[in-house]
C-alpha atoms as a PDB file:
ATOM      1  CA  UNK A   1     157.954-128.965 121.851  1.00  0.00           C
ATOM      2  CA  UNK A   2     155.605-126.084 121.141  1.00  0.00           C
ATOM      3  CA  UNK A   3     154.790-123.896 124.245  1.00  0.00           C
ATOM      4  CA  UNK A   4     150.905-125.258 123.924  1.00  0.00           C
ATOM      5  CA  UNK A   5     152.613-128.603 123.937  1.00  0.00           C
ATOM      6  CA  UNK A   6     154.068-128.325 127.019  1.00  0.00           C
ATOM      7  CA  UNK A   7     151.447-126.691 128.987  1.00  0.00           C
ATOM      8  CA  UNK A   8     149.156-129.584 127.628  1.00  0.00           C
ATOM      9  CA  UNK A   9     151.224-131.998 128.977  1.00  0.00           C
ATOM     10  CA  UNK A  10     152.373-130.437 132.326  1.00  0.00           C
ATOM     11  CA  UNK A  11     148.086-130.166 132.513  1.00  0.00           C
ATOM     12  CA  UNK A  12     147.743-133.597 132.345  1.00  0.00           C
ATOM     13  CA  UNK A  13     150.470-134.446 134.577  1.00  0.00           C
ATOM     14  CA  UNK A  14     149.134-132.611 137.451  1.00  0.00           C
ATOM     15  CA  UNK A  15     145.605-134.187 136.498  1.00  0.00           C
ATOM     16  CA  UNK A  16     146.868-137.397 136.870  1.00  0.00           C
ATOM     17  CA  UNK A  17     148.829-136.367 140.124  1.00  0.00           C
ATOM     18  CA  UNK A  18     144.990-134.848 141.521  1.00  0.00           C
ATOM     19  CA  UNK A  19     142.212-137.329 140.000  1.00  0.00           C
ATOM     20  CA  UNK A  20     141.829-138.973 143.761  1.00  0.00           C
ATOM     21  CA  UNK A  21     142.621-136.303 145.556  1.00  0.00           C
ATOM     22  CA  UNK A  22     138.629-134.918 146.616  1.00  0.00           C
ATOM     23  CA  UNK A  23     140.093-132.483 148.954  1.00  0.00           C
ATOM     24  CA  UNK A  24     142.332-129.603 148.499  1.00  0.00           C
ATOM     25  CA  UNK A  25     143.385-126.781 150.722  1.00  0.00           C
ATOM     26  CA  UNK A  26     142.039-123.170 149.673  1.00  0.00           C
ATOM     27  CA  UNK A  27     144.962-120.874 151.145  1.00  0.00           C
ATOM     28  CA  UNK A  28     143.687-117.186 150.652  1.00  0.00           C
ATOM     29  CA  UNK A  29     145.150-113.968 152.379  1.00  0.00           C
ATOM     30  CA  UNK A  30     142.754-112.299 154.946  1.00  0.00           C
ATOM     31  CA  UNK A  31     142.387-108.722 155.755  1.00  0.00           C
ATOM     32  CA  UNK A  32     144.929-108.350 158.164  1.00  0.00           C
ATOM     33  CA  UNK A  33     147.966-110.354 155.654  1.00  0.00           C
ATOM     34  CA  UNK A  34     147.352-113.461 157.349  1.00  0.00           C
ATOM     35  CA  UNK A  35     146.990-116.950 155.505  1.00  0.00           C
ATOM     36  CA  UNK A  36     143.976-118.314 156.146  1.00  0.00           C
ATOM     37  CA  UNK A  37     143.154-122.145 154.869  1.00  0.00           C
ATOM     38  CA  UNK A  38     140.248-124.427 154.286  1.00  0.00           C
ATOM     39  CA  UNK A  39     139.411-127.655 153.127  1.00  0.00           C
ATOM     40  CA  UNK A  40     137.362-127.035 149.704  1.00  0.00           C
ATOM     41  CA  UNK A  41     136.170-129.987 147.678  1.00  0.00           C
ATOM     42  CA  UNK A  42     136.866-130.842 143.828  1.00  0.00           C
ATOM     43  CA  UNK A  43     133.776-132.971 143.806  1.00  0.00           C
ATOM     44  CA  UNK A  44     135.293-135.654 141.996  1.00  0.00           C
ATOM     45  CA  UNK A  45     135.752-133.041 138.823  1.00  0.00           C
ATOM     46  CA  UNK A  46     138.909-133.345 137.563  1.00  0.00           C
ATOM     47  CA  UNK A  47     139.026-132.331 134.306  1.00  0.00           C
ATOM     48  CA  UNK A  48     141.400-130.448 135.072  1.00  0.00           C
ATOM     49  CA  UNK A  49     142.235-127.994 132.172  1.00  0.00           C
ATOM     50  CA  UNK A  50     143.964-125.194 134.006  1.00  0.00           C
ATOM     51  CA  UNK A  51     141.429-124.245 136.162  1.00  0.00           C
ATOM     52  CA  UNK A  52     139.643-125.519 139.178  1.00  0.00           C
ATOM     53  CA  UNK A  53     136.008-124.585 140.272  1.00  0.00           C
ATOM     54  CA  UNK A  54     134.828-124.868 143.452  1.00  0.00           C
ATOM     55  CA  UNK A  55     130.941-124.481 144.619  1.00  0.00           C
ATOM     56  CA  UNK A  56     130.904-121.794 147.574  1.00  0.00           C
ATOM     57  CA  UNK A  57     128.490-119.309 149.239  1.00  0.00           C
ATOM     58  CA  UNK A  58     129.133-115.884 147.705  1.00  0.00           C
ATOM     59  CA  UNK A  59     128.607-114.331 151.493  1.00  0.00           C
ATOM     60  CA  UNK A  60     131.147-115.985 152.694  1.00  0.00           C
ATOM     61  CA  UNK A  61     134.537-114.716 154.179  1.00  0.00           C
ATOM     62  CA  UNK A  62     137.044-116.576 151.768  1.00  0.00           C
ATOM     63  CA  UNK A  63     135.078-114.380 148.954  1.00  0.00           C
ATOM     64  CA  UNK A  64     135.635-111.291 150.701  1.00  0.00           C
ATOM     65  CA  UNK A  65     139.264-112.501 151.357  1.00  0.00           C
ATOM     66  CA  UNK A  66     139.349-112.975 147.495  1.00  0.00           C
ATOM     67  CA  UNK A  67     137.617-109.744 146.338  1.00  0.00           C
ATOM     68  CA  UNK A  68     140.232-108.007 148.433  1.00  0.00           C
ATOM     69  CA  UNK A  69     143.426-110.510 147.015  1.00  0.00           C
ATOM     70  CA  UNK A  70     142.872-112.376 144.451  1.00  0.00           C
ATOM     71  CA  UNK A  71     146.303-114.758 144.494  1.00  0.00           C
ATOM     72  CA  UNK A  72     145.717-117.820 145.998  1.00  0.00           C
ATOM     73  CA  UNK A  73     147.274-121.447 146.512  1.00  0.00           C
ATOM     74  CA  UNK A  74     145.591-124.686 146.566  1.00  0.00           C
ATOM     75  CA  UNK A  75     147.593-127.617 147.774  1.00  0.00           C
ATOM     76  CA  UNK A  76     146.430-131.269 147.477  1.00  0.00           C
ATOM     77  CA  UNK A  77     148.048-134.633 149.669  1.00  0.00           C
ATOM     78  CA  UNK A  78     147.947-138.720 149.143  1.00  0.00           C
ATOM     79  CA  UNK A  79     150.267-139.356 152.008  1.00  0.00           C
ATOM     80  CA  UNK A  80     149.324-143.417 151.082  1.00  0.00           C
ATOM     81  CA  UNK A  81     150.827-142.513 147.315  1.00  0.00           C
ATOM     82  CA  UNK A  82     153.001-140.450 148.550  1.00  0.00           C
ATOM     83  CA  UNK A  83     151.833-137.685 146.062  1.00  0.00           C
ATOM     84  CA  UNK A  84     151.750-133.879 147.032  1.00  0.00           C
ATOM     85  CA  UNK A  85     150.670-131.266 144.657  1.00  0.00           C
ATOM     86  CA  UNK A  86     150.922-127.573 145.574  1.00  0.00           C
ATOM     87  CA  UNK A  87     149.109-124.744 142.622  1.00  0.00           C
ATOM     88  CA  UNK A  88     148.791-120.810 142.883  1.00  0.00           C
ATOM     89  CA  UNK A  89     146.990-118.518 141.126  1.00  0.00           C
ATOM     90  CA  UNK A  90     144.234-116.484 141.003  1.00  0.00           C
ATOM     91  CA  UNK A  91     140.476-117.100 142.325  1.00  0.00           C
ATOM     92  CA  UNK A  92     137.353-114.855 141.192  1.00  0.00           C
ATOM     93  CA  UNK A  93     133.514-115.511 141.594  1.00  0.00           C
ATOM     94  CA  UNK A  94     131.570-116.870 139.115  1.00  0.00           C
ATOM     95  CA  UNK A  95     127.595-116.618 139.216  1.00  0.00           C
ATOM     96  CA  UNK A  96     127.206-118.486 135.989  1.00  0.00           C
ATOM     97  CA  UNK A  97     124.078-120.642 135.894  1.00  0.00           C
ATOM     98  CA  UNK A  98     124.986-122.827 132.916  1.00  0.00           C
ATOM     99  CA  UNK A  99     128.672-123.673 134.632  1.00  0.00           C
ATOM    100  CA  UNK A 100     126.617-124.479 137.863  1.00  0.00           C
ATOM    101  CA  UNK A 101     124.719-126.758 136.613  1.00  0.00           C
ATOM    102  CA  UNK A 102     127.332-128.233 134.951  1.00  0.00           C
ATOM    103  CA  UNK A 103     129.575-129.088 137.672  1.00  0.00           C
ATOM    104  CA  UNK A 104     126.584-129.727 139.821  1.00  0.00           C
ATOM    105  CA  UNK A 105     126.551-133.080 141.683  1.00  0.00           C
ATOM    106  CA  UNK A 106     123.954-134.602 144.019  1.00  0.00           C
ATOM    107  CA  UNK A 107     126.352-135.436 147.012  1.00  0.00           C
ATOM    108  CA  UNK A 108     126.537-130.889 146.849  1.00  0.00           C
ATOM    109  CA  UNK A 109     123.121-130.887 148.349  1.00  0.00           C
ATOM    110  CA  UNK A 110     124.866-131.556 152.166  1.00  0.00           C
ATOM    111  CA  UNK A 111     126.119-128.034 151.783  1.00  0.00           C
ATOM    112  CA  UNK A 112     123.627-126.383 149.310  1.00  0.00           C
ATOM    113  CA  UNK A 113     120.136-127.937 150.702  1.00  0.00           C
ATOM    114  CA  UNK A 114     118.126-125.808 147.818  1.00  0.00           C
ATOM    115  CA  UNK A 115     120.330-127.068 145.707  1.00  0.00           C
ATOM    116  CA  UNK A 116     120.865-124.586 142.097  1.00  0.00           C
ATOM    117  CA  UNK A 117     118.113-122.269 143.609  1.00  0.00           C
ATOM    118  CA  UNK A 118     120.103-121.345 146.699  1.00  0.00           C
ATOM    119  CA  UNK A 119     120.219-117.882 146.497  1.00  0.00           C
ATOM    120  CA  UNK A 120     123.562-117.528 147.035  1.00  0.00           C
ATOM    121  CA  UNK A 121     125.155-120.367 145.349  1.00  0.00           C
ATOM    122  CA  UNK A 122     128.172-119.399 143.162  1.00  0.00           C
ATOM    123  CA  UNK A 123     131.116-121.206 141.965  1.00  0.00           C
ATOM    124  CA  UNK A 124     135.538-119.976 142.980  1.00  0.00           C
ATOM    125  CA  UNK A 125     137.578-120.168 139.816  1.00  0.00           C
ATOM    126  CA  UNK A 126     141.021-120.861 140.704  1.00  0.00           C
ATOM    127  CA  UNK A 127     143.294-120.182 137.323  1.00  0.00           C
ATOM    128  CA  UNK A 128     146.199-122.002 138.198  1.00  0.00           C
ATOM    129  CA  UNK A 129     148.973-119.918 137.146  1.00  0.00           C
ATOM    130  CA  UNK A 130     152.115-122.096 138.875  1.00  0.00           C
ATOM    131  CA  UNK A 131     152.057-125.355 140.115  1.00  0.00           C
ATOM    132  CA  UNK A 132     154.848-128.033 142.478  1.00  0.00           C
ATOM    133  CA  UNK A 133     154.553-131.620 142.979  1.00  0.00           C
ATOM    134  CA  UNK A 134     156.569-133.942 145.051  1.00  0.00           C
ATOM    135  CA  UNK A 135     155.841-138.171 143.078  1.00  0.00           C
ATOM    136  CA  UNK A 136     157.582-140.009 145.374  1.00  0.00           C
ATOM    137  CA  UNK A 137     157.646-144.018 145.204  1.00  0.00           C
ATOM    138  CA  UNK A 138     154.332-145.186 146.367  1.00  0.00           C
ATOM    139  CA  UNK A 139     154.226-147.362 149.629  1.00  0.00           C
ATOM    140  CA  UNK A 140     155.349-147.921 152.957  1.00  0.00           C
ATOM    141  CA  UNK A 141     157.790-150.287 151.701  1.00  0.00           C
ATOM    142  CA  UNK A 142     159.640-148.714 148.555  1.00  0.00           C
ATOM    143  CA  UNK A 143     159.856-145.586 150.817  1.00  0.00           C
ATOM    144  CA  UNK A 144     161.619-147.939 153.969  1.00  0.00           C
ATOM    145  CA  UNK A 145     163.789-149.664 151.704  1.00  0.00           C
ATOM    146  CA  UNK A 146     164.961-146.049 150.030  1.00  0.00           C
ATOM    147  CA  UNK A 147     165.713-144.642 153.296  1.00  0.00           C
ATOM    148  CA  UNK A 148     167.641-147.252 154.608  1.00  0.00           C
ATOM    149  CA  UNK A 149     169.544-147.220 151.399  1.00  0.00           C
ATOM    150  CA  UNK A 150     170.473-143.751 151.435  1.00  0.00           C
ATOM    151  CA  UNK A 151     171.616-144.302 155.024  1.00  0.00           C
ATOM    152  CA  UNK A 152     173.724-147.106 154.186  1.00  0.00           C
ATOM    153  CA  UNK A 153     175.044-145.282 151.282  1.00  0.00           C
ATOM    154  CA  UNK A 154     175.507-141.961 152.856  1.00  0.00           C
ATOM    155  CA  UNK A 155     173.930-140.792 150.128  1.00  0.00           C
ATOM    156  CA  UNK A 156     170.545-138.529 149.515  1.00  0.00           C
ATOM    157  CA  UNK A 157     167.460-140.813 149.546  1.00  0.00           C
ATOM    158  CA  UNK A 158     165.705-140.519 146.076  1.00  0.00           C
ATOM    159  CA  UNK A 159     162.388-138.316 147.156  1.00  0.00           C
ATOM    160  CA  UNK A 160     161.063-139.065 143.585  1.00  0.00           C
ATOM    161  CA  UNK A 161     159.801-137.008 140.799  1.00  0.00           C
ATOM    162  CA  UNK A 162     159.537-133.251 142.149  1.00  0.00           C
ATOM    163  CA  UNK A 163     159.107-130.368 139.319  1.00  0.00           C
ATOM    164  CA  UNK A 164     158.252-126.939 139.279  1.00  0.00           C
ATOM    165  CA  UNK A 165     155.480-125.965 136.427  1.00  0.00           C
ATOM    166  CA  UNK A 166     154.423-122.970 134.793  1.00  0.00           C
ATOM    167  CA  UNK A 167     150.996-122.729 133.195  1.00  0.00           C
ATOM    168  CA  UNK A 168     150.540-119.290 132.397  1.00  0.00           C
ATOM    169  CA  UNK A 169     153.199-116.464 132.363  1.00  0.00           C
END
């Protein structure tokens, strides 16, 4: 398998892993070398091709946290799927009308009330450069029944699928 191959296929995986997860953690590093997290929506785009985009205020303090370091990790949860999905990589503004409009949706308007002519409206690229994801077995159940096994066993419960990706070197 070509090395486009792969990368197109680890891309989809973690799509697939993501495309109901709205709400990711935005882990950036602040001033004094301190993680500092918030809860930054995907609105429901998930095209995932690499990169994530995420509508933001260009004032704001994570953009100052990101104009000072740009490496940053984004880590999405379905405790009910038991799917966890943890990316890093680096995050620069973008002030480009055409991809705002794009990506716009109406539910944005909460945040943005002038909608594509608030003045400071940009978008955070995230270019995911590494990625982790834990695919357990979905359910209560098949996650009961695994841990009782392992305990009757004595062996190591079966946590799932968990892989380490690289998307760009």
């Amino acid at each position: 398998m070509t090395d486009s191959q792969n990368r197109n296929e680890q891309i989809k995986k973690l799509r697939t892993l993501i495309k109901d997860i709205d709400i990711g953690m935005l882990t950036t590093v602040d001033e004094d070398g301190s993680l500092h997290s918030r809860p930054m929506s995907t609105n429901s785009e998930v095209e995932f091709d690499g990169d994530f985009w995420f509508f933001t205020y260009a004032s704001s303090h994570k953009v100052t946290e990101i104009e000072q370091q740009q490496q940053v990790n984004v880590s999405f949860s379905d405790p009910q799927k038991q799917t966890y999905v943890s990316v890093s990589g680096s995050a620069q503004l973008v002030r480009d009308r055409q991809k705002l409009q794009q990506l716009w949706k109406p539910q944005l308007k909460a945040w943005f009330p002038k909608e594509l002519d608030e003045p400071d409206i940009a978008l955070l690229k995230v270019s995911v450069e590494k990625a982790e994801y834990w695919d357990a077995p979905s359910g209560f159940v098949a996650h009961t029944i695994g841990l009782v096994k392992a305990i009757a066993t004595g062996e190591k419960p079966s946590v799932g699928e968990n892989e380490k990706l690289t998307l760009k070197s």
